[in-house]
C-alpha atoms as a PDB file:
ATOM      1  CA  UNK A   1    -157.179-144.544 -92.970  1.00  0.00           C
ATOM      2  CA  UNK A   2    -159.071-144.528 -96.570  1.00  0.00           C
ATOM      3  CA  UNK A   3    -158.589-141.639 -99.133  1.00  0.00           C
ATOM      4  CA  UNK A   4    -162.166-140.095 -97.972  1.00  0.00           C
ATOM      5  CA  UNK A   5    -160.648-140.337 -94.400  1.00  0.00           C
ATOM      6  CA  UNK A   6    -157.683-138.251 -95.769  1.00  0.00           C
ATOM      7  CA  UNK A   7    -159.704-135.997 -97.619  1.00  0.00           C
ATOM      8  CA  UNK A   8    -161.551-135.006 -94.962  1.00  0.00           C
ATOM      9  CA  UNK A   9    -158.876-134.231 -92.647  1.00  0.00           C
ATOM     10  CA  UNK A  10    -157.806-131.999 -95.632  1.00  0.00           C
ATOM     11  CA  UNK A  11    -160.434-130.066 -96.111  1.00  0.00           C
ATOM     12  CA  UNK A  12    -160.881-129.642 -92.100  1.00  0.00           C
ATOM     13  CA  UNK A  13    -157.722-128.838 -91.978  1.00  0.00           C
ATOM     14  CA  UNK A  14    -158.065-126.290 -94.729  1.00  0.00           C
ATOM     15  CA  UNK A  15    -161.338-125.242 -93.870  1.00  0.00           C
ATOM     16  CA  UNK A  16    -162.448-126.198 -97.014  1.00  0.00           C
ATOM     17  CA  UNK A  17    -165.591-128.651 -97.824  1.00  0.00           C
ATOM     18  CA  UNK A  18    -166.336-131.812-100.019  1.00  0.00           C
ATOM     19  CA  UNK A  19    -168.361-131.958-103.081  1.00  0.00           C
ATOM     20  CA  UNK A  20    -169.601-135.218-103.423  1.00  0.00           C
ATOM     21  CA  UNK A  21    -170.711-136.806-106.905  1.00  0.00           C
ATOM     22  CA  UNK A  22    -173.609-139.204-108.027  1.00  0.00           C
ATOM     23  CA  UNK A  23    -172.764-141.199-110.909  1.00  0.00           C
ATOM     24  CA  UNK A  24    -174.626-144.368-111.972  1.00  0.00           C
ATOM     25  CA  UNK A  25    -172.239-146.606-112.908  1.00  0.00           C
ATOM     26  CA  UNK A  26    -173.391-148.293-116.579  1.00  0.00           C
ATOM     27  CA  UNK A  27    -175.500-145.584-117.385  1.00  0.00           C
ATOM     28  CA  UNK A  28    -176.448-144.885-120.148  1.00  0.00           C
ATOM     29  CA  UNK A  29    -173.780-147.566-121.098  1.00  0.00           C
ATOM     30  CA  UNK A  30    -170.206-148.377-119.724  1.00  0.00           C
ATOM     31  CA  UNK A  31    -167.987-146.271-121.949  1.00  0.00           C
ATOM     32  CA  UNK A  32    -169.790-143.375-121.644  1.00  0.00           C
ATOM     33  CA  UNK A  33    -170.347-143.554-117.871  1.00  0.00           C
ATOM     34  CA  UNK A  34    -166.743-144.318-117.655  1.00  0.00           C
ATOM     35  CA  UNK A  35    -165.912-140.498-119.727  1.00  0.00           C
ATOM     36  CA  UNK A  36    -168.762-138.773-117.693  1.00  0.00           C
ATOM     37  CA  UNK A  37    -167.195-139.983-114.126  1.00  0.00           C
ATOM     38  CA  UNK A  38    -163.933-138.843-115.601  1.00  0.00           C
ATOM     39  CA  UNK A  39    -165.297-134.896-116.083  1.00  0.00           C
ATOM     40  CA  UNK A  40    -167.129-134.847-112.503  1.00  0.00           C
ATOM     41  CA  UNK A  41    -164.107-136.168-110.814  1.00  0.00           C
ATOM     42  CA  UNK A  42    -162.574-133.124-111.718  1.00  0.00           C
ATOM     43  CA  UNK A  43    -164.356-130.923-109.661  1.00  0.00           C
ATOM     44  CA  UNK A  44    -165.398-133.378-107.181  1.00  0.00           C
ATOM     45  CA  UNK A  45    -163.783-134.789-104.050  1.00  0.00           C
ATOM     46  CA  UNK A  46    -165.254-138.168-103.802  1.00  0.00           C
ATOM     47  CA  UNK A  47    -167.490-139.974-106.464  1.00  0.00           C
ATOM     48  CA  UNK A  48    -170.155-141.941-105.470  1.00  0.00           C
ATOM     49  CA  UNK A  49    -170.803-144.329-107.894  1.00  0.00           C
ATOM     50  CA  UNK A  50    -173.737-146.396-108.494  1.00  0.00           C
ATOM     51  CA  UNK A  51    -174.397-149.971-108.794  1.00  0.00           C
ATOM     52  CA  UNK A  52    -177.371-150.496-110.354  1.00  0.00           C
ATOM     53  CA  UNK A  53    -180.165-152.570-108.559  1.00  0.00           C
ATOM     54  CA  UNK A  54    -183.986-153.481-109.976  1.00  0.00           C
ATOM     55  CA  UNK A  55    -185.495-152.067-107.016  1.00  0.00           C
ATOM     56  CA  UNK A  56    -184.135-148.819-106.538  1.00  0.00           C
ATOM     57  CA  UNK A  57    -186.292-147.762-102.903  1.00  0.00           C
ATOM     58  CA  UNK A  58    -184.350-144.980-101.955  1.00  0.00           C
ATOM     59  CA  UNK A  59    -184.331-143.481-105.299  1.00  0.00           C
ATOM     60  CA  UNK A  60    -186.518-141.001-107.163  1.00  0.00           C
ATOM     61  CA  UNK A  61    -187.832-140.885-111.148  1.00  0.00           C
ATOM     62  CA  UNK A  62    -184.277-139.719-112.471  1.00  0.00           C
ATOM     63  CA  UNK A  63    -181.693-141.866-111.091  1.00  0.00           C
ATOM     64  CA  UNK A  64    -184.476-145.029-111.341  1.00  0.00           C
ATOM     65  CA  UNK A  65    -184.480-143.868-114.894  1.00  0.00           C
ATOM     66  CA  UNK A  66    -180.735-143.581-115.166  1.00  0.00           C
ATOM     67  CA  UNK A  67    -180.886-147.439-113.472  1.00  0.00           C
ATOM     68  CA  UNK A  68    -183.219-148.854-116.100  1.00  0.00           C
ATOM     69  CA  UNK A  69    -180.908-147.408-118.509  1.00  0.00           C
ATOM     70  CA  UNK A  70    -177.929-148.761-116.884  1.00  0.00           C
ATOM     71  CA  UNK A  71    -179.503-152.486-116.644  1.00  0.00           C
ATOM     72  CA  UNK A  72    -180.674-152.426-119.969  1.00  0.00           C
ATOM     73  CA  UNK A  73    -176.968-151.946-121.152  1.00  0.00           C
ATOM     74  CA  UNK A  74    -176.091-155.169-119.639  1.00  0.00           C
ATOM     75  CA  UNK A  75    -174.019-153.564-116.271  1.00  0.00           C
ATOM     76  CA  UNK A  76    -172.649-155.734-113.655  1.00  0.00           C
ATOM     77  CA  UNK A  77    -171.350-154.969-110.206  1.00  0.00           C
ATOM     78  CA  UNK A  78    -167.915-156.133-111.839  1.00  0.00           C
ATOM     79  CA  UNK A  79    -168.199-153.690-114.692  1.00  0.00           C
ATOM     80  CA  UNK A  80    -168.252-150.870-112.158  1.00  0.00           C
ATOM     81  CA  UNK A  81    -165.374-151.973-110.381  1.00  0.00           C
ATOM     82  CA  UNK A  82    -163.297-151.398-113.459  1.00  0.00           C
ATOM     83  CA  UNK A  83    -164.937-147.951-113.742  1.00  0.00           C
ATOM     84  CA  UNK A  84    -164.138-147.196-110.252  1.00  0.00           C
ATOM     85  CA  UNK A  85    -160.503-148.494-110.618  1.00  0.00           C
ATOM     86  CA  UNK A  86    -160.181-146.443-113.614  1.00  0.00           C
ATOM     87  CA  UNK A  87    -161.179-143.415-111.662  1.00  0.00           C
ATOM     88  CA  UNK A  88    -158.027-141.101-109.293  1.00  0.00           C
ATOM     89  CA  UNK A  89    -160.329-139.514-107.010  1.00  0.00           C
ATOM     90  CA  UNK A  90    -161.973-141.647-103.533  1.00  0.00           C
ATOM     91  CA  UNK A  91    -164.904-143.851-104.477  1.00  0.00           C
ATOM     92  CA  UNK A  92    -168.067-144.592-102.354  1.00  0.00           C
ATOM     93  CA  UNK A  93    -169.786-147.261-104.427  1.00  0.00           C
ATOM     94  CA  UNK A  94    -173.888-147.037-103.253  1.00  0.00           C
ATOM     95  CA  UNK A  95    -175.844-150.028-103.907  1.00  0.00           C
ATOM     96  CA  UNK A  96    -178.585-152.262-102.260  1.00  0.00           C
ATOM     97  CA  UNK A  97    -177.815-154.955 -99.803  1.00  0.00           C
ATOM     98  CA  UNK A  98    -179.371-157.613-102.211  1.00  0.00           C
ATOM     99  CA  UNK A  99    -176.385-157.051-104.741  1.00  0.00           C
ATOM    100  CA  UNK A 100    -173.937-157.817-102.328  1.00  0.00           C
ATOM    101  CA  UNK A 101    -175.078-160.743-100.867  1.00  0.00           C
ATOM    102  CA  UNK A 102    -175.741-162.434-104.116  1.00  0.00           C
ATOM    103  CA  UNK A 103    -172.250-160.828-105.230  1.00  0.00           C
ATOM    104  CA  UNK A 104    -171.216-162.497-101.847  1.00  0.00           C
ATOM    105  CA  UNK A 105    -170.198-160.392 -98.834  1.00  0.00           C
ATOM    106  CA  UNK A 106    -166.405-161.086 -98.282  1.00  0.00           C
ATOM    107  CA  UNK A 107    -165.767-161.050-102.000  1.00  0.00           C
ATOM    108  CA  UNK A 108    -167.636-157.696-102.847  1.00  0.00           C
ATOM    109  CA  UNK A 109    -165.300-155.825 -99.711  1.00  0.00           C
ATOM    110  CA  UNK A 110    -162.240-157.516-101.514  1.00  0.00           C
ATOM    111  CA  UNK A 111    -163.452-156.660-105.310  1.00  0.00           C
ATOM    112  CA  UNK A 112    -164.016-153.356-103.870  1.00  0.00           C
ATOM    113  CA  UNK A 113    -160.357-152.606-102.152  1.00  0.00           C
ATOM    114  CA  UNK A 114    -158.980-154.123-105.015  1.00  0.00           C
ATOM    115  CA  UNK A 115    -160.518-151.511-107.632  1.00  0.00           C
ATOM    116  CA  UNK A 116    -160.220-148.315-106.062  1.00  0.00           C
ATOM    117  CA  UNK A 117    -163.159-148.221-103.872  1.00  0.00           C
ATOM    118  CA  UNK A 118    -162.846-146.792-100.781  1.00  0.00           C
ATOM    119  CA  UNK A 119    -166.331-146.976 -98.800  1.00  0.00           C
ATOM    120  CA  UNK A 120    -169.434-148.452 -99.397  1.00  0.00           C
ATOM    121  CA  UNK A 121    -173.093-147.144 -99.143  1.00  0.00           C
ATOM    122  CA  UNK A 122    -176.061-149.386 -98.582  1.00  0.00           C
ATOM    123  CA  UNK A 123    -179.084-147.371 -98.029  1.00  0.00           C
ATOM    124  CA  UNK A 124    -181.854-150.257 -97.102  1.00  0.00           C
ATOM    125  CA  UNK A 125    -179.128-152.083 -94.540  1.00  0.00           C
ATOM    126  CA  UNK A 126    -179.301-150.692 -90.902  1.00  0.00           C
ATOM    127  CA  UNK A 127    -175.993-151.072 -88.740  1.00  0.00           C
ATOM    128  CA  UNK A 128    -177.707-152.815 -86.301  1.00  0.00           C
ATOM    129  CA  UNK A 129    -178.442-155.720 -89.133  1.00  0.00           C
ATOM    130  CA  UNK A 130    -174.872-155.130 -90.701  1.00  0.00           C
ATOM    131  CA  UNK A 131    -172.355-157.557 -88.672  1.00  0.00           C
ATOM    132  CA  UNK A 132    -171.862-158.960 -92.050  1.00  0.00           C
ATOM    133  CA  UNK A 133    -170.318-156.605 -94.042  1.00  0.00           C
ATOM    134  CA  UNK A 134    -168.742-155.270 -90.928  1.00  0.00           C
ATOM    135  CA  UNK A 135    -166.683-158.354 -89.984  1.00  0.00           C
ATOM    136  CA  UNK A 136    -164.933-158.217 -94.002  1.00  0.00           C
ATOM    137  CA  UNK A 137    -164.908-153.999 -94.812  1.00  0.00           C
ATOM    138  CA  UNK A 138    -161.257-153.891 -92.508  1.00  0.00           C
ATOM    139  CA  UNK A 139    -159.872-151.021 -94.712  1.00  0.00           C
ATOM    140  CA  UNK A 140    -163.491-149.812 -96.415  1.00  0.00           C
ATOM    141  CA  UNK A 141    -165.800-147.170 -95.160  1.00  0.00           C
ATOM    142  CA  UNK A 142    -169.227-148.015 -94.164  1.00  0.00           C
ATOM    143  CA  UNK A 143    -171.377-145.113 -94.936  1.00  0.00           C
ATOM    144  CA  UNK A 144    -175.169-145.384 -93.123  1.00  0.00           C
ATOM    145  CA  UNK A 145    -178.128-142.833 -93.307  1.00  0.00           C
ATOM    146  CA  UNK A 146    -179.636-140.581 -90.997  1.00  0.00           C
ATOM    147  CA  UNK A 147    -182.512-138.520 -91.818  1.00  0.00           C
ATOM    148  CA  UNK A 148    -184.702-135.867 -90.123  1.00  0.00           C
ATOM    149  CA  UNK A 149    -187.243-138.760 -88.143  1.00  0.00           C
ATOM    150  CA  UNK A 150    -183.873-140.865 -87.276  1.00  0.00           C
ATOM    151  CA  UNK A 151    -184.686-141.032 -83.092  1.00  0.00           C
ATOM    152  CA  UNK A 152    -181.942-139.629 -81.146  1.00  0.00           C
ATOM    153  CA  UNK A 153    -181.483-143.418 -80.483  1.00  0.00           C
ATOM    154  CA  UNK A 154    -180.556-144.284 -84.082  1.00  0.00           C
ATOM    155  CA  UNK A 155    -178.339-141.189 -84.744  1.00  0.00           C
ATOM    156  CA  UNK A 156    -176.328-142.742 -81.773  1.00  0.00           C
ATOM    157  CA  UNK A 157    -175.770-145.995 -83.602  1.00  0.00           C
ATOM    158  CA  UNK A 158    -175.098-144.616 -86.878  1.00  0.00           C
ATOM    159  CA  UNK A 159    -172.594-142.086 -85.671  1.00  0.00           C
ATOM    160  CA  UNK A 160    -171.038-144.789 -84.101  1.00  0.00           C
ATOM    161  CA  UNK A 161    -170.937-147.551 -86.682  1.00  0.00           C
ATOM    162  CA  UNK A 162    -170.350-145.311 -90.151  1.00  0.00           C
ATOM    163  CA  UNK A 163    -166.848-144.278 -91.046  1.00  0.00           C
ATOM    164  CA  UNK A 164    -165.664-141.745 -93.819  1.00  0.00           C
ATOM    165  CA  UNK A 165    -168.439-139.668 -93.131  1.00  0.00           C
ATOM    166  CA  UNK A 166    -171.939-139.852 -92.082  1.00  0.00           C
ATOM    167  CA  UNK A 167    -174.810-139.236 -94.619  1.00  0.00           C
ATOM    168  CA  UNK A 168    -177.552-137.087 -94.007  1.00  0.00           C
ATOM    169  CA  UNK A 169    -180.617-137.553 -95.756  1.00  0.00           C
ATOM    170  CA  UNK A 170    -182.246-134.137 -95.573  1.00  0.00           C
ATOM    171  CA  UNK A 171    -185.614-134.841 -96.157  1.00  0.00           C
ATOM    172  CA  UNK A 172    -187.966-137.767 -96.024  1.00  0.00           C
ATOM    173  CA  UNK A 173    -188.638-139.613 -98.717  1.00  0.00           C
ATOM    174  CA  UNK A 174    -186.211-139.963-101.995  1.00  0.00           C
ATOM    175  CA  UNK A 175    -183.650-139.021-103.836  1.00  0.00           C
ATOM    176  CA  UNK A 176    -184.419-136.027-106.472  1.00  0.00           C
ATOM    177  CA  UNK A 177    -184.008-132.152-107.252  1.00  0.00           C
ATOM    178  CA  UNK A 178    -186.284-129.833-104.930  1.00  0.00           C
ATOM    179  CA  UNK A 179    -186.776-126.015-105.287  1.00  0.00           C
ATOM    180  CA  UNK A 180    -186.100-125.450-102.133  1.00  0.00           C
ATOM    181  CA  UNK A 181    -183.705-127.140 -99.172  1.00  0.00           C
ATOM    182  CA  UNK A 182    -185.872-128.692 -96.848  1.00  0.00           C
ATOM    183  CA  UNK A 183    -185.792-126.691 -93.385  1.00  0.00           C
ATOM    184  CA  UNK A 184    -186.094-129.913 -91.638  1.00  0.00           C
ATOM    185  CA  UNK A 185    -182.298-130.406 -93.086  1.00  0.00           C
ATOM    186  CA  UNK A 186    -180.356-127.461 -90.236  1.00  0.00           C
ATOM    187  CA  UNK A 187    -181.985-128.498 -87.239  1.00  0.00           C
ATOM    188  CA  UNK A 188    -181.031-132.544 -88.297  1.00  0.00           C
ATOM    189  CA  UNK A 189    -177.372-131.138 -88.561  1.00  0.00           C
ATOM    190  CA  UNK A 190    -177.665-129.435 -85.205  1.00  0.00           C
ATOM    191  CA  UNK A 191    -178.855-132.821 -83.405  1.00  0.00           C
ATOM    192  CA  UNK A 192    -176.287-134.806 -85.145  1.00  0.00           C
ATOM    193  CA  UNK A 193    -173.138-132.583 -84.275  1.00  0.00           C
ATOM    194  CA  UNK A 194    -174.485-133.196 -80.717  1.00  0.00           C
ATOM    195  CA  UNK A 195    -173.343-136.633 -81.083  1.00  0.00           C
ATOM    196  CA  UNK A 196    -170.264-136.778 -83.511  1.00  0.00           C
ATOM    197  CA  UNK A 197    -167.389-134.965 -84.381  1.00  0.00           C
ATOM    198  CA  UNK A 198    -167.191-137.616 -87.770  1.00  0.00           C
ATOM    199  CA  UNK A 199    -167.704-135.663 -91.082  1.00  0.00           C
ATOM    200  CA  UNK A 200    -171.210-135.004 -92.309  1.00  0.00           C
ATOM    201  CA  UNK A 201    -172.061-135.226 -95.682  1.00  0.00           C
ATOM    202  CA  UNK A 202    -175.997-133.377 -97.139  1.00  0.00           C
ATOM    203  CA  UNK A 203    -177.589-135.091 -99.801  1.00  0.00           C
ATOM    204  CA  UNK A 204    -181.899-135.973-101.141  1.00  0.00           C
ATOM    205  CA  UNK A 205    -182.465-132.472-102.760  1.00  0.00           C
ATOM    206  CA  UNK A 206    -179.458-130.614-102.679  1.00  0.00           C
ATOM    207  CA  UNK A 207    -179.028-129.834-106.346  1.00  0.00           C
ATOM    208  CA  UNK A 208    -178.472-125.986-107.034  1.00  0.00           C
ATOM    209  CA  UNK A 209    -175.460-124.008-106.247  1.00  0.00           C
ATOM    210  CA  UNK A 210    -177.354-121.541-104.060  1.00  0.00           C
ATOM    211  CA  UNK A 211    -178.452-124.870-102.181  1.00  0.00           C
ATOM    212  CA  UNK A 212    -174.609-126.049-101.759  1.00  0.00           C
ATOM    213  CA  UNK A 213    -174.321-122.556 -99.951  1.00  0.00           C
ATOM    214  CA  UNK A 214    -177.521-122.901 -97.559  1.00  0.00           C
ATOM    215  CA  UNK A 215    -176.184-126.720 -96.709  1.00  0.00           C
ATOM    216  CA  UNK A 216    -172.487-125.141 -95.910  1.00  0.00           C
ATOM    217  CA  UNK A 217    -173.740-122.392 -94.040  1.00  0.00           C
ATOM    218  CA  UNK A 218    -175.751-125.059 -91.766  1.00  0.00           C
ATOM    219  CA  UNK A 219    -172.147-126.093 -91.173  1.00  0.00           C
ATOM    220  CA  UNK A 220    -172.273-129.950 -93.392  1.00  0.00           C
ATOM    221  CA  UNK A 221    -168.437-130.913 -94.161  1.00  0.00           C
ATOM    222  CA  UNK A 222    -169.697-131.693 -97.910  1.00  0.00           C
ATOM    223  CA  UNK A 223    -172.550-132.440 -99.996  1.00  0.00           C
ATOM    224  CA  UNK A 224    -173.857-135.090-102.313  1.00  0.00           C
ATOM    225  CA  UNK A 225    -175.336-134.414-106.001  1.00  0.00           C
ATOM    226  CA  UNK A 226    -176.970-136.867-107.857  1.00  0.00           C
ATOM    227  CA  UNK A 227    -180.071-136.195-109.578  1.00  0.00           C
ATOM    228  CA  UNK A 228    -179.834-132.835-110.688  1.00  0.00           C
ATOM    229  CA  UNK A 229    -176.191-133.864-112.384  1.00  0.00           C
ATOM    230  CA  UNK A 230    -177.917-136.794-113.842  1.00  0.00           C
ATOM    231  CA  UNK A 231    -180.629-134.643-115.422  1.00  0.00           C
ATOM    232  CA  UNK A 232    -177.908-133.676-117.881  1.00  0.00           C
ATOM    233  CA  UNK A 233    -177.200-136.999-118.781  1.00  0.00           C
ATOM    234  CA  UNK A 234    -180.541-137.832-119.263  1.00  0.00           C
ATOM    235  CA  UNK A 235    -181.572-134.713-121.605  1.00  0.00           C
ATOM    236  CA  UNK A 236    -178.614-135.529-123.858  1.00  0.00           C
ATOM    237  CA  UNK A 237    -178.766-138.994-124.735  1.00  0.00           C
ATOM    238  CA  UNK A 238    -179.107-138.152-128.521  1.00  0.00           C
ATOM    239  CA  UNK A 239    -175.713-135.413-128.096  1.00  0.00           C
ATOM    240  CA  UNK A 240    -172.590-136.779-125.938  1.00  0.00           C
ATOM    241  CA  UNK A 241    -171.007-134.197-126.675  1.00  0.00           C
ATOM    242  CA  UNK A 242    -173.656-131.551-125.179  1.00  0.00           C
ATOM    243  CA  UNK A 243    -173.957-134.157-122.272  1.00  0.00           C
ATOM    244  CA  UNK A 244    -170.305-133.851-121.331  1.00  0.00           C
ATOM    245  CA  UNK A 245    -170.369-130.183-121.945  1.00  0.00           C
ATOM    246  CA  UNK A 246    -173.348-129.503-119.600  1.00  0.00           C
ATOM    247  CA  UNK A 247    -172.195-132.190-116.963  1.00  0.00           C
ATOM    248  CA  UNK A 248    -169.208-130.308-116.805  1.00  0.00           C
ATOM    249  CA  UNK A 249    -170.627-126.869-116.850  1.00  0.00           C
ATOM    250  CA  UNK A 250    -172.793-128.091-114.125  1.00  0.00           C
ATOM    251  CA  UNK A 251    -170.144-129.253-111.888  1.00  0.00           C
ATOM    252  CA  UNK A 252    -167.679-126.411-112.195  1.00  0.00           C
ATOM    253  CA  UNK A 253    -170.322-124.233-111.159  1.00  0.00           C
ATOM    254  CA  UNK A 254    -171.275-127.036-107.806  1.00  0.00           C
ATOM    255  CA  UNK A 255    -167.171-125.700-107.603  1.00  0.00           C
ATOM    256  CA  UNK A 256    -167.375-122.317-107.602  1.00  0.00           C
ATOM    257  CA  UNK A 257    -170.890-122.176-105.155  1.00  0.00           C
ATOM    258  CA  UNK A 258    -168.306-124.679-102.570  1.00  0.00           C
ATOM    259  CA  UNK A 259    -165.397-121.795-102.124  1.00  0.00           C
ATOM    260  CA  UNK A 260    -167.629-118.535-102.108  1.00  0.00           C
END
C-alpha cells in the first residue's frame, strides 16, 4: 500500500475528501517551484507534480505556459525527483510517456520510489498499451484517465488497471479554468461508481471553491487543481512574494470549500 492508498482509506474512513494539487515541477525555475510546492502541500493531500514535456497534449494555455517556463529554466525529470523527495505529503508525478521511455522505463519507477513519489500519471498512455511500466511500478500507483466519451468498455479497463485512485477528466478536451463545471462531469461519476469501488479523483476545470463543492456533492473522493492555482504563479512572476501569498490564499480557501 502507497501513501495515496493510505490517504484514501483515511479520508473514507473519516468521511473526509482529498484535495489534490497541480504543480509544475521547474516552473518558473527549481527553487522557487520547490518553495511554492512547499505552501500547497500544506493544504493539500497529494501533490501532483509535473514533469515538464515539449508537447504538452492534454494541457491547456496556462500550464503549457507554466511548461515553456519550466524548460526554459533548464528542468530535468531528475531535478523533480529531488523536488518531490524534498516534499512530506504523497506525490503523483504526471508526465508524457515519451519522457519515460527516453528516461528509461525500469529506471524512472526506481528514481521515482526512491524520491518520494508514490504514483505516476501518464495521460497519452492507455492501459491496454502500458505492460511496460506495469511489469516495473511494483510499489507505484498507476493513475489512467477516464473522461465523459470513455465507452463503458474502457471505464472497465481503467478501473481495473489504475491504482491510488482513478482520474476523471470531466470534460472533453484540456486542462484549464471554466466558469462553470461541466454537467457532463455527475452523470460520468454515476457510470463509473457502477464499476469501481477504487477512489475517484475530478479534475479539467475544477478550479473555484464553489466548484470543489458541486464535484463533492456528485460524490468524487477528491479533486485535482492545476490551472487556476497556476494562474497565481503566472501573474506574479515579477513579486514572489505576492505569488506565495496568493498561492497560499488560494489554497486555504480550496481547504475551507473541502470541509463545508
Amino acid at each position: 500500500m502507497t501513501l495515496i492508498d493510505d490517504t484514501f482509506t483515511k479520508l473514507r474512513a473519516n468521511e473526509g475528501k482529498a484535495l489534490i494539487t497541480y504543480v509544475c515541477g521547474g516552473d518558473p525555475d527549481l527553487k522557487t517551484s520547490l518553495e511554492i510546492a512547499k505552501v500547497v502541500e500544506k493544504y493539500s493531500d497529494i501533490i501532483e507534480l509535473g514533469i515538464p514535456f515539449s508537447d504538452p497534449i492534454a494541457d491547456g494555455p496556462t500550464i503549457q505556459k507554466a511548461t515553456e517556463r519550466a524548460l526554459s529554466s533548464g528542468t530535468k525529470p531528475r531535478d523533480v525527483f529531488k523536488i518531490a523527495s524534498k516534499l512530506k505529503k504523497p506525490v503523483a508525478v504526471m508526465t508524457y510517456y515519451n519522457i519515460i521511455y527516453k528516461y528509461g522505463i525500469k529506471k524512472f519507477c526506481k528514481d521515482s520510489k526512491r524520491n518520494n513519489v508514490q504514483g505516476i500519471i501518464i495521460p497519452d498512455l492507455p492501459p491496454e498499451e502500458a505492460e511496460g511500466i506495469i511489469n516495473y511500478a511494483n510499489g507505484l500507483n498507476l493513475i489512467f484517465l477516464i473522461s465523459p466519451y470513455s465507452t463503458d468498455k474502457r471505464i472497465k479497463i481503467v478501473s481495473k488497471f489504475s491504482s491510488g485512485f482513478i482520474y476523471l477528466v470531466s470534460l472533453l478536451g484540456t486542462t484549464g479554468e471554466r466558469e462553470h463545471l461541466s454537467k457532463n462531469a455527475k452523470k460520468l461519476i454515476e457510470r463509473v461508481k457502477k464499476v469501481t469501488n477504487k477512489p475517484l479523483a475530478l479534475g479539467f476545470g475544477v478550479s473555484k471553491p464553489e466548484q470543489v463543492k458541486t464535484a463533492l456533492s456528485y460524490g468524487v473522493d477528491g479533486v485535482i487543481i492545476g490551472s487556476a492555482l497556476i494562474k497565481h504563479i503566472e501573474k506574479n512572476l515579477s513579486n514572489k512574494k505576492a505569488m506565495f501569498k496568493n498561492v497560499e490564499i488560494f489554497c486555504r480557501d480550496l481547504r475551507v470549500a473541502l470541509k463545508d
